[in-house]
Protein backbone atom coordinates (compact mmCIF):
# COMPACT_ATOMS: atom_id res chain seq x y z
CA UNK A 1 48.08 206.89 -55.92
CA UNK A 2 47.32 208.84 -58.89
CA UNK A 3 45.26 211.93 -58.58
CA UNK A 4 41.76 210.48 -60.14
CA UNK A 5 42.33 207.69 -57.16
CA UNK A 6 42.90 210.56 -54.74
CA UNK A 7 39.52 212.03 -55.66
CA UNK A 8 37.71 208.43 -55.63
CA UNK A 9 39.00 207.71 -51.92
CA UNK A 10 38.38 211.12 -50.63
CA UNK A 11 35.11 211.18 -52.34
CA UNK A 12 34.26 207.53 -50.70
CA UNK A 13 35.21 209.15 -47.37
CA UNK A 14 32.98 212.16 -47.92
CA UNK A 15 30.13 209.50 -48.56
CA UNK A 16 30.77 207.18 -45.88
CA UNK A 17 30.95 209.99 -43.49
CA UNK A 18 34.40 209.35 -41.98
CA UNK A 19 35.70 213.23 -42.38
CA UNK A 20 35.60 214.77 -39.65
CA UNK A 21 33.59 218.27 -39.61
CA UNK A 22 36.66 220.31 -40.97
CA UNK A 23 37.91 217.86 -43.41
CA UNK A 24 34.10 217.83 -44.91
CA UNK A 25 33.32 221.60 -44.98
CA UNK A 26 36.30 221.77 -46.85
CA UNK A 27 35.26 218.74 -49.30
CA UNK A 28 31.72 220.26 -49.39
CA UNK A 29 33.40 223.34 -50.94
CA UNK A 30 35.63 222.46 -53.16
CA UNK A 31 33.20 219.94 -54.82
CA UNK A 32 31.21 223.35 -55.86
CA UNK A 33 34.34 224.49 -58.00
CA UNK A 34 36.13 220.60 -58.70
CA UNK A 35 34.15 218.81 -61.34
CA UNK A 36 35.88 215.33 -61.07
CA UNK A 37 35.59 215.21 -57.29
CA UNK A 38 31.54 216.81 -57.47
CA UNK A 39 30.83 213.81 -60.06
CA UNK A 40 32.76 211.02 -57.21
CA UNK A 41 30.86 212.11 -54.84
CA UNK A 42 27.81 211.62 -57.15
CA UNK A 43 28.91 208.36 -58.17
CA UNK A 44 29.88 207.20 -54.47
CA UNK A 45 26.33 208.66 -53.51
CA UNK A 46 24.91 206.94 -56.36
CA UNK A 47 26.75 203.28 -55.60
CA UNK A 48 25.42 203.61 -51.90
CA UNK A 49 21.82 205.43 -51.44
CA UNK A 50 20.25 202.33 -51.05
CA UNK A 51 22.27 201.06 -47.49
CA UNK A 52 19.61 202.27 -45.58
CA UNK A 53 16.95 199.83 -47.09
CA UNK A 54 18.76 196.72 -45.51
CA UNK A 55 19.83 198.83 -42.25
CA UNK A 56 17.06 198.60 -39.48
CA UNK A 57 15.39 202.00 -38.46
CA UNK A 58 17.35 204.07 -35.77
CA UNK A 59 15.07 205.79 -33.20
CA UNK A 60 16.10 208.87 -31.75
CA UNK A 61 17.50 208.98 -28.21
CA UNK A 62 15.06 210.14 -25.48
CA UNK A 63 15.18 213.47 -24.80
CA UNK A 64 17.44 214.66 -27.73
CA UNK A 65 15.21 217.00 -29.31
CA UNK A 66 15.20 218.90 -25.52
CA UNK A 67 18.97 218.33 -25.91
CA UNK A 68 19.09 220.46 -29.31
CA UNK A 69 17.00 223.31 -28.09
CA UNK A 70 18.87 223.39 -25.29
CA UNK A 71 22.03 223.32 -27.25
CA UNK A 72 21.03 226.06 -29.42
CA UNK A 73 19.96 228.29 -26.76
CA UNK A 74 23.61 228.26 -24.80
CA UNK A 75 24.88 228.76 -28.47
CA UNK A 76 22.60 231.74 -28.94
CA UNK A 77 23.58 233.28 -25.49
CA UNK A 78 27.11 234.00 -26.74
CA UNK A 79 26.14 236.26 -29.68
CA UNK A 80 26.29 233.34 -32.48
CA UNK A 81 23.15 233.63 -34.23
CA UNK A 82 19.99 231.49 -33.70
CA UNK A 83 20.39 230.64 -38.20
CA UNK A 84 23.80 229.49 -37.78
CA UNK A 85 23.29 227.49 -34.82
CA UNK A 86 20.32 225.86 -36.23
CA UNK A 87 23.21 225.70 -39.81
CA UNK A 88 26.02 224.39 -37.66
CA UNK A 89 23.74 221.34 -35.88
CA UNK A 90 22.02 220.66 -38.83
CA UNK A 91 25.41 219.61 -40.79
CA UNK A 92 26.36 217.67 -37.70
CA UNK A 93 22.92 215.68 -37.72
CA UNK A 94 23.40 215.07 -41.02
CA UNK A 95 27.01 213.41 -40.81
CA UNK A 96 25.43 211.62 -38.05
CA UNK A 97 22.55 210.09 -39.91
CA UNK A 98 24.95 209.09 -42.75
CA UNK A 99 27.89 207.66 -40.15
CA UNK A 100 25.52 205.59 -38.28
CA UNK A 101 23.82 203.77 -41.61
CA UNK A 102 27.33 203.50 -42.90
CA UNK A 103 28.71 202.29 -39.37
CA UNK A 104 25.92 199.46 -38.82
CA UNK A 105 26.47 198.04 -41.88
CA UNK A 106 30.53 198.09 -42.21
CA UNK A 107 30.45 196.79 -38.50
CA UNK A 108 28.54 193.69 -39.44
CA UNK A 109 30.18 193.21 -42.69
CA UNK A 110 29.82 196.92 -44.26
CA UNK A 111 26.54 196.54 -44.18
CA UNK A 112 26.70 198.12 -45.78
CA UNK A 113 24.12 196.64 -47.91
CA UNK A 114 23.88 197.92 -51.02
CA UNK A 115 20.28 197.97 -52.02
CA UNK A 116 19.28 194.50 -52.15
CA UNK A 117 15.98 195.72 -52.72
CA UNK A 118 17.31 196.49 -56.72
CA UNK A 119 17.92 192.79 -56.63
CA UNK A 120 15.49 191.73 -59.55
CA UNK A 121 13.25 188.96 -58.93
CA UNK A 122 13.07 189.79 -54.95
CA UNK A 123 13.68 186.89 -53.07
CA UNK A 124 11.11 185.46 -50.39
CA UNK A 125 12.40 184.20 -47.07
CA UNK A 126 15.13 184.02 -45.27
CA UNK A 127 17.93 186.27 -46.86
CA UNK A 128 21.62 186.75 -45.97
CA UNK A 129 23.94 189.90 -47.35
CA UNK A 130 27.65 190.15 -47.59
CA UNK A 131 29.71 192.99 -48.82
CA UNK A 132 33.27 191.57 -49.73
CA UNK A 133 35.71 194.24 -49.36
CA UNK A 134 39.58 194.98 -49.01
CA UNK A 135 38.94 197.55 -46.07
CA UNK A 136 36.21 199.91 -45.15
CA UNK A 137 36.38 202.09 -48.04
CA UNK A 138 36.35 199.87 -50.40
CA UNK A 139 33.28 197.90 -51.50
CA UNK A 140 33.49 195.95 -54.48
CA UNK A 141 31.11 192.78 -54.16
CA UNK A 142 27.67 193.00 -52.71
CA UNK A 143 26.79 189.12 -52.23
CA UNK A 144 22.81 188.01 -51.71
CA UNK A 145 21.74 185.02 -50.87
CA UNK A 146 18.35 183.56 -50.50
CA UNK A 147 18.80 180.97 -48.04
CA UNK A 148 15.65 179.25 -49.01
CA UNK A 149 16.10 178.97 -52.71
CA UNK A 150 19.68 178.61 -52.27
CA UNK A 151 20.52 181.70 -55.18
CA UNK A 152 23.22 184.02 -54.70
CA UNK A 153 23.46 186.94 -56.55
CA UNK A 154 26.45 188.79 -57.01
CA UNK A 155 26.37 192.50 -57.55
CA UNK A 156 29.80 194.72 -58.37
CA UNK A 157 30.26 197.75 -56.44
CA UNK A 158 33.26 199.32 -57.44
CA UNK A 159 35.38 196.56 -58.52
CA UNK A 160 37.62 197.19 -61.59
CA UNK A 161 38.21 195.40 -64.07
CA UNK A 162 41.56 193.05 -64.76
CA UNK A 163 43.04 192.37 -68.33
CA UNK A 164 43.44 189.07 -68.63
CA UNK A 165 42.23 188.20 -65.12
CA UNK A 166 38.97 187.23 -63.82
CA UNK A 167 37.55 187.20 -60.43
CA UNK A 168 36.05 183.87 -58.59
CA UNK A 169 34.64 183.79 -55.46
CA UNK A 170 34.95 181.07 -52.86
CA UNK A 171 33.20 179.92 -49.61
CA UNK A 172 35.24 179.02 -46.73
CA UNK A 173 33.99 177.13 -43.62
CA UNK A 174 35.95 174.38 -41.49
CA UNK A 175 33.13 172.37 -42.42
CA UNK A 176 34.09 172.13 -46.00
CA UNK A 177 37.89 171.57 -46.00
CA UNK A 178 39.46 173.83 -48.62
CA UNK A 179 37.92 176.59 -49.87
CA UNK A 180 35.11 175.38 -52.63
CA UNK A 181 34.53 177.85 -55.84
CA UNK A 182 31.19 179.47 -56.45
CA UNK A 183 32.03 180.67 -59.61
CA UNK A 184 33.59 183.51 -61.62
CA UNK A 185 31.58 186.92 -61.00
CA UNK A 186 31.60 189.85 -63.39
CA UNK A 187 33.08 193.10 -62.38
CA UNK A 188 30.52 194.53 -64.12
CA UNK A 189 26.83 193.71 -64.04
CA UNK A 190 25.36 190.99 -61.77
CA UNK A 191 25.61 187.29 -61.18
CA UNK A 192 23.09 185.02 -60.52
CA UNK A 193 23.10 181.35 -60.16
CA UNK A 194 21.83 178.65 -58.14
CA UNK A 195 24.90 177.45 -56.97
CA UNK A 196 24.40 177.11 -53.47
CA UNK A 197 22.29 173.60 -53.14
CA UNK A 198 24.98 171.59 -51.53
CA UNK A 199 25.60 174.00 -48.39
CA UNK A 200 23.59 173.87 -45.33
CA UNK A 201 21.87 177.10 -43.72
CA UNK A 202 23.79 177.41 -41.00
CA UNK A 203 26.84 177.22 -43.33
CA UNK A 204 25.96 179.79 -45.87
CA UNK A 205 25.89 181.81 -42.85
CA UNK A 206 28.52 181.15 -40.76
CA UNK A 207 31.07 181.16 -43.84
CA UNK A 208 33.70 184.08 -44.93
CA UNK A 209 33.15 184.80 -48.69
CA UNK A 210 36.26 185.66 -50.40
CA UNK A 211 37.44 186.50 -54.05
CA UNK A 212 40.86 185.91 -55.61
CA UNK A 213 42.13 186.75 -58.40
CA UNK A 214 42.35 183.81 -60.94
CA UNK A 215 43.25 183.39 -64.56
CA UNK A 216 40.92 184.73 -67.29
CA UNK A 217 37.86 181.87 -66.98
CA UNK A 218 38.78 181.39 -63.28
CA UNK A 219 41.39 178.72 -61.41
CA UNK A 220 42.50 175.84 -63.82
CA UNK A 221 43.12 173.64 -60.86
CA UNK A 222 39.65 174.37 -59.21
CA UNK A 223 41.52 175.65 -56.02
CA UNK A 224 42.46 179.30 -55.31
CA UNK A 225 45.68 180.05 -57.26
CA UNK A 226 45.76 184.02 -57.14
CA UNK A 227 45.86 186.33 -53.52
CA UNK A 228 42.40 187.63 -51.84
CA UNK A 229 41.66 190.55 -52.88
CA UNK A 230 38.25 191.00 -51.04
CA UNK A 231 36.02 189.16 -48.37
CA UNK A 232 33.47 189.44 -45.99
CA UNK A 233 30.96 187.69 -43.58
CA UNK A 234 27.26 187.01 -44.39
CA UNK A 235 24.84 188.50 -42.35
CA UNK A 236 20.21 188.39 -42.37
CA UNK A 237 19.05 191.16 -44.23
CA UNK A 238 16.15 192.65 -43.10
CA UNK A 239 13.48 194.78 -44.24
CA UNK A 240 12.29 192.76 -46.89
């Protein structure tokens, strides 16, 4: 990879919260004298603030505030300060709270939802949220769909952009045969369109969503000609 992709990933990683403690102490530092990697992590941060919106509300596990004092006073017992105890768990709460939103949502699809609340009108009723992805790291389609209206929305992440390709997405269910085409999406704003009259509920929900890469104005043949580059599995959104 070149080196502006080798500040993108690590940058995603720092997000997501998949460094360990080490790896981002040592991130968290050299973003304070790297410009390019401080502005992907801004941009990462940026792409991703709103997962927690579709991501149900953790509540703390009993007792773990006992747990923490009790933590910090063995800590302080040994000579390390009382500050950089209270310092040291602080930065491990933190990459905590950011690896659990980020691993409920990539475990049920990277659910990572990504603000479906900026989804403009907001949908009423039932609603189901896909992020398509090539692995964990790599977002690039947020997919919405209002079961009850039967609109899907479409929203890039951080896909990038093809010359003289375009990307179409496609549902896939036994149900259905071969794959059926939903459309070409833009890489870059959103897609909406009432496309998804003909499918039943418990299809739109049970289906993978996946994207190939087709010829400029999508496949001539109205079947999937290019690979899959990204997929995913639709799961309810909450928190609506």
């Amino acid at each position: 990879m070149t080196e502006p992709d080798d500040i993108d990933g690590l940058a995603a990683e720092y997000v997501l919260g998949t460094l360990d403690a080490g790896e981002r102490a040592a991130v968290a530092a050299r973003r304070q004298r790297e410009v390019a990697l401080d502005a992907a992590i801004v941009s990462w941060e940026s792409r991703l603030a709103a997962l927690s919106d579709v991501v149900p509300p953790i509540a703390p596990p009993s007792g773990l505030f006992s747990k923490i004092e009790a933590r910090l006073h063995a800590v302080s017992s040994v000579g390390i300060s009382h500050a950089a105890a209270v310092v040291a768990l602080t930065r491990r709460l933190n990459s905590w709270r950011v690896a659990a939103i980020t691993a409920s949502s990539i475990a049920a699809a990277l659910l990572v939802a990504f603000g479906a609340t900026q989804f403009a009108p907001k949908p009423k009723g039932k609603n189901l949220v896909a992020v398509l992805q090539k692995d964990a790291q790599s977002p690039a389609f947020l997919v919405s769909v209002n079961v009850d209206d039967r609109v899907m929305t479409v929203r890039p992440v951080s896909a990038k952009h093809e010359a003289g390709k375009s990307y179409e997405l496609w549902i896939i269910h036994e149900s259905l045969g071969k794959p059926k085409s939903l459309g070409v999406v833009d890489d870059a704003a959103p897609t909406r369109a009432p496309t998804l009259a003909a499918y039943k509920p418990d299809v739109l929900e049970a289906s993978t969503y996946a994207v190939t890469l087709e010829p400029e104005g999508g496949s001539p043949s109205g079947d999937p000609t290019g690979p899959i580059v990204f997929s995913g599995k639709m799961i309810e959104a909450t928190g609506y």
